[in-house]
Protein backbone atom coordinates (compact mmCIF):
# COMPACT_ATOMS: atom_id res chain seq x y z
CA UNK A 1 119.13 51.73 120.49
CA UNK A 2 120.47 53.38 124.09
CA UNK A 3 117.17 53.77 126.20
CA UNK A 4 117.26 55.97 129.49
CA UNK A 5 114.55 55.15 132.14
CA UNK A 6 113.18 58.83 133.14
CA UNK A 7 110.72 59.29 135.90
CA UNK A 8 106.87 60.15 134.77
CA UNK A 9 107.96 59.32 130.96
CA UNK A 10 109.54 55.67 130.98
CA UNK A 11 112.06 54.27 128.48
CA UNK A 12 113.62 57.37 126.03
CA UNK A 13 115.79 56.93 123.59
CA UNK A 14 119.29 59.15 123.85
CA UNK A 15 118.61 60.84 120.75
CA UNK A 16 115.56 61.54 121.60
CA UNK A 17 116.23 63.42 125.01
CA UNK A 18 119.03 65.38 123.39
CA UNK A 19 116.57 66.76 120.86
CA UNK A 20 114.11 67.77 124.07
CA UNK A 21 116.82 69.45 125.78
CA UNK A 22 118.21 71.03 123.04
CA UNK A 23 114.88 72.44 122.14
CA UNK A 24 114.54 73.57 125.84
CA UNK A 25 118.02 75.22 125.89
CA UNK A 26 116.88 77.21 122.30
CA UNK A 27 113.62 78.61 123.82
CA UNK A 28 115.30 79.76 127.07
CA UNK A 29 118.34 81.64 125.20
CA UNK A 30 114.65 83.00 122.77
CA UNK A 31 112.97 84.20 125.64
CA UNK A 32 116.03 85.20 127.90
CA UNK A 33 117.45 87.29 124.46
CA UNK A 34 113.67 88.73 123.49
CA UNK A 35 113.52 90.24 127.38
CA UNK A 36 114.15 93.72 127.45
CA UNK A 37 116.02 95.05 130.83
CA UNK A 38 114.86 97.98 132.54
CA UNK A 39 117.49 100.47 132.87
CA UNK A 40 118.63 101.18 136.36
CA UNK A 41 116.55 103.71 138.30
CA UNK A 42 113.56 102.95 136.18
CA UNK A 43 110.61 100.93 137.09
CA UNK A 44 108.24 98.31 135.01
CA UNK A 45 105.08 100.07 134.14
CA UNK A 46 101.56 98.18 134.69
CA UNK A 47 100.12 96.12 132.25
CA UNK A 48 98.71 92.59 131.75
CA UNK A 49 100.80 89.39 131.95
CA UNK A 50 102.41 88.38 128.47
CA UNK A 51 102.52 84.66 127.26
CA UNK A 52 105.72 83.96 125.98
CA UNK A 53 106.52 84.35 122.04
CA UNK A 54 102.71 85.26 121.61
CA UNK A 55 103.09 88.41 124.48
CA UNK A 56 99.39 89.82 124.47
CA UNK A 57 98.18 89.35 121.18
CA UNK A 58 94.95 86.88 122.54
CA UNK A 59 94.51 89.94 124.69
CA UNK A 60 94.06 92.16 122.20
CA UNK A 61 91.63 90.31 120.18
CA UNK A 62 90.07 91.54 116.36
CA UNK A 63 88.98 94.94 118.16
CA UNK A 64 92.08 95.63 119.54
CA UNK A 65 91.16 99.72 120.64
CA UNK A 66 88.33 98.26 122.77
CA UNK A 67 91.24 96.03 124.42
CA UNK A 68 93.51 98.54 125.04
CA UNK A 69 90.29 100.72 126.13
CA UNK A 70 89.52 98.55 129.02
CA UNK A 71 92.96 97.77 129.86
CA UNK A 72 93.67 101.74 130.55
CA UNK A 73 90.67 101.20 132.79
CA UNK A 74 92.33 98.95 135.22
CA UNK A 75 96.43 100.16 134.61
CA UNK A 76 95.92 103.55 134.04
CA UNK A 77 96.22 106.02 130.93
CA UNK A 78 100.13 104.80 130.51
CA UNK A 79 100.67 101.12 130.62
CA UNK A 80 103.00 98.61 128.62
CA UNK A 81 101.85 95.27 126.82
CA UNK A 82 103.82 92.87 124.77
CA UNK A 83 102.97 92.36 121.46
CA UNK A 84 104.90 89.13 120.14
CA UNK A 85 108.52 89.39 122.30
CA UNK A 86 108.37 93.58 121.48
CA UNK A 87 107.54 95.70 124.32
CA UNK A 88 104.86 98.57 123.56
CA UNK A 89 103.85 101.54 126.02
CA UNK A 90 100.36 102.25 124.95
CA UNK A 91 99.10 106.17 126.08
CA UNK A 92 95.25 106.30 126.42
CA UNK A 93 93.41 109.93 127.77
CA UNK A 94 93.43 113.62 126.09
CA UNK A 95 95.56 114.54 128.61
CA UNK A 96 98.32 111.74 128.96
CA UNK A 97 98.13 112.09 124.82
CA UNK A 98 99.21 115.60 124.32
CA UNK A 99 101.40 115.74 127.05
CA UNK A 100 103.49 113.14 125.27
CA UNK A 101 103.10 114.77 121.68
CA UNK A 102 103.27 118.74 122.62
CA UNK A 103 104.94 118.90 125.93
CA UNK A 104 107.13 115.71 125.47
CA UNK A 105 106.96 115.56 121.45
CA UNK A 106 110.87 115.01 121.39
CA UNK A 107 110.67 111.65 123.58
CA UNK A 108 107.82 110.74 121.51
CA UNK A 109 109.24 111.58 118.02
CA UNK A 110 111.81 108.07 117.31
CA UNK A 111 110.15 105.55 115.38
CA UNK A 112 110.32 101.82 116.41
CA UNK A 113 113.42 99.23 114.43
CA UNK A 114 110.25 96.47 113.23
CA UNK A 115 112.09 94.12 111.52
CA UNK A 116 109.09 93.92 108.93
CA UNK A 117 110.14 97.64 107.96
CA UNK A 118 113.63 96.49 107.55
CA UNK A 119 112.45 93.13 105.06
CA UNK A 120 110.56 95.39 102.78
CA UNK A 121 112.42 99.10 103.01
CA UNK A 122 115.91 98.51 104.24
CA UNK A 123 114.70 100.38 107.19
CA UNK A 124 114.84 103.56 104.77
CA UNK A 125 112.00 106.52 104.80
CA UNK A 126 111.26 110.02 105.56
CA UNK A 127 108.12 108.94 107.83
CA UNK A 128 109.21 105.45 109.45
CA UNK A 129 112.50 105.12 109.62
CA UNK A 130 114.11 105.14 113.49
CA UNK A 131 115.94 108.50 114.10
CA UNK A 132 119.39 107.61 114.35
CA UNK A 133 121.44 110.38 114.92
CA UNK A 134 118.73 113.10 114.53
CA UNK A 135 118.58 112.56 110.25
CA UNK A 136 114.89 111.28 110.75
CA UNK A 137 114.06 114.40 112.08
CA UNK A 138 116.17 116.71 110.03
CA UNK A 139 114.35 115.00 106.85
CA UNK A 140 111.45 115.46 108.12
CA UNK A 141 112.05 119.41 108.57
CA UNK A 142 113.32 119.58 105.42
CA UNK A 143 110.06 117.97 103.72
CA UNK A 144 108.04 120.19 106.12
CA UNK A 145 109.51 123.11 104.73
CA UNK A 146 109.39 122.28 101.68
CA UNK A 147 105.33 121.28 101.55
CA UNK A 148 104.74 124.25 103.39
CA UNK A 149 106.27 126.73 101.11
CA UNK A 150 103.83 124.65 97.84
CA UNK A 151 100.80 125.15 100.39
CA UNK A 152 101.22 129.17 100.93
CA UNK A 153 101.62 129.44 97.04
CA UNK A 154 98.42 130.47 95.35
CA UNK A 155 96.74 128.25 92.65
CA UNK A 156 97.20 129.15 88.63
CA UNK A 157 93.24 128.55 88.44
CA UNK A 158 90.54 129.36 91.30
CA UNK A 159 89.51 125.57 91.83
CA UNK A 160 92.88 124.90 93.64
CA UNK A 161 93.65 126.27 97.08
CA UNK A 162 97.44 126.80 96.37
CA UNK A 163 100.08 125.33 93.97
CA UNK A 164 100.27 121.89 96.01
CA UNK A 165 96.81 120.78 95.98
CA UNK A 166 96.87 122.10 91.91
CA UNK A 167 100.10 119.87 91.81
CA UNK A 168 98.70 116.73 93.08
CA UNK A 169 95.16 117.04 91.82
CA UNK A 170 96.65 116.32 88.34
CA UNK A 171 99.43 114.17 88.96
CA UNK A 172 96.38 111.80 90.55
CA UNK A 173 94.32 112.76 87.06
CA UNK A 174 97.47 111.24 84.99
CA UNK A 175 98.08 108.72 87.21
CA UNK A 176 94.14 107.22 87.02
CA UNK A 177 94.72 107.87 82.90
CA UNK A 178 97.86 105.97 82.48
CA UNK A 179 96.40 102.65 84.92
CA UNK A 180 93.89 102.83 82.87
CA UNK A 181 95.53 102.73 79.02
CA UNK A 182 97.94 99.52 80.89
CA UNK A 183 94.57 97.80 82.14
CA UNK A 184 92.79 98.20 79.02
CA UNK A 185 96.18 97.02 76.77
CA UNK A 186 97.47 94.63 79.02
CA UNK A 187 94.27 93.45 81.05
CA UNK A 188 96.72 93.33 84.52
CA UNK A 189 99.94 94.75 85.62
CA UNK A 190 102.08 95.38 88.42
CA UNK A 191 100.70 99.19 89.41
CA UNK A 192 104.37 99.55 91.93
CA UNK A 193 106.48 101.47 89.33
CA UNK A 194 103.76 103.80 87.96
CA UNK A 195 102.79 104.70 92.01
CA UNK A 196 106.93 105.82 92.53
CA UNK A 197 106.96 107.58 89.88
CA UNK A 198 103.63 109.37 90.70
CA UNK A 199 104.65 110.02 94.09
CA UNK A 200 108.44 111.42 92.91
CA UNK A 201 106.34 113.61 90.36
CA UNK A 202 104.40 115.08 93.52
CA UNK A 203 107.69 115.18 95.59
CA UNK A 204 110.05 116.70 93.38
């Protein structure tokens, strides 16, 4: 077996160093692909110092709003952390908060590209999916006017508010009843199909 004499380490095999350097070379292109570049005429907001891969997740702890809390202590009520390789800007204050979603509520509208959302959805939905192109937003519109019109309609009987709460008080009623019949037949079940379909009965 080829040996190479390294300082520090001693004898190491060939194979062995090619493995170490390959694995070096992989993490660099990781870290040097995961970095986001600040566009030109733009500067880095404040925030803690990320670990690499792992960003600021030790930071943030199992009570992460009491992180983020004291972090907008020392950087300020707009400051970025990493969470994994993702860049986040986190907004802390009344103030800072509805200047972004009143005053600046177009900046603010887009929705993230998690790759979870992607795995499970195909990166399809009226509430999470990224606005490409402005169709987030014009689905969104379109719902809104739709739910809006339900809510101004008046109620058949004087328990409901309007026609949508009337609507969705007894989809939920049929929805409990039919779980129920499947539990008591079947003793367990997969509950995904009988939630669509509740929630298309409500939507459509």
């Amino acid at each position: 077996m080829a040996l190479m004499i390294l300082p520090f380490i001693g004898a190491v095999s060939v194979f062995d160093a090619l493995i170490a350097l390959t694995t070096v070379c992989l993490v660099y292109l990781t870290l040097k692909h995961a970095r986001r570049e600040i566009p030109e005429g733009l500067c880095r907001l404040p925030g803690p110092k990320s670990l690499p891969i792992i960003g600021n997740l030790l930071e943030l702890g199992s009570k992460p709003y009491l992180s983020l809390t004291e972090m907008s202590k020392k950087f300020g009520d707009v400051f970025q952390i990493q969470i994994g390789t993702r860049p986040v800007v986190v907004l802390s204050g009344y103030e800072t908060v509805k200047q972004a979603l009143t005053k600046q509520g177009d900046d603010f509208s887009g929705r993230p590209d998690l790759y979870s959302f992607r795995f499970i959805n195909d990166g399809k939905s009226l509430a999470f999916s990224t606005d490409q192109a402005g169709v987030w937003r014009a689905r969104r519109k379109l719902a809104y006017s739709a739910l809006r019109s339900f809510s101004n309609l008046e109620g058949k009987t004087p328990e409901y508010s309007c026609v949508l709460e009337e609507h969705i008080c007894k989809e939920s009623e049929h929805l409990i009843k039919e779980l129920d019949t499947v539990m008591t037949t079947d003793g367990r079940f997969d509950p995904f199909r009988y939630i669509v379909v509740s929630v298309a009965n409500v939507i459509c």
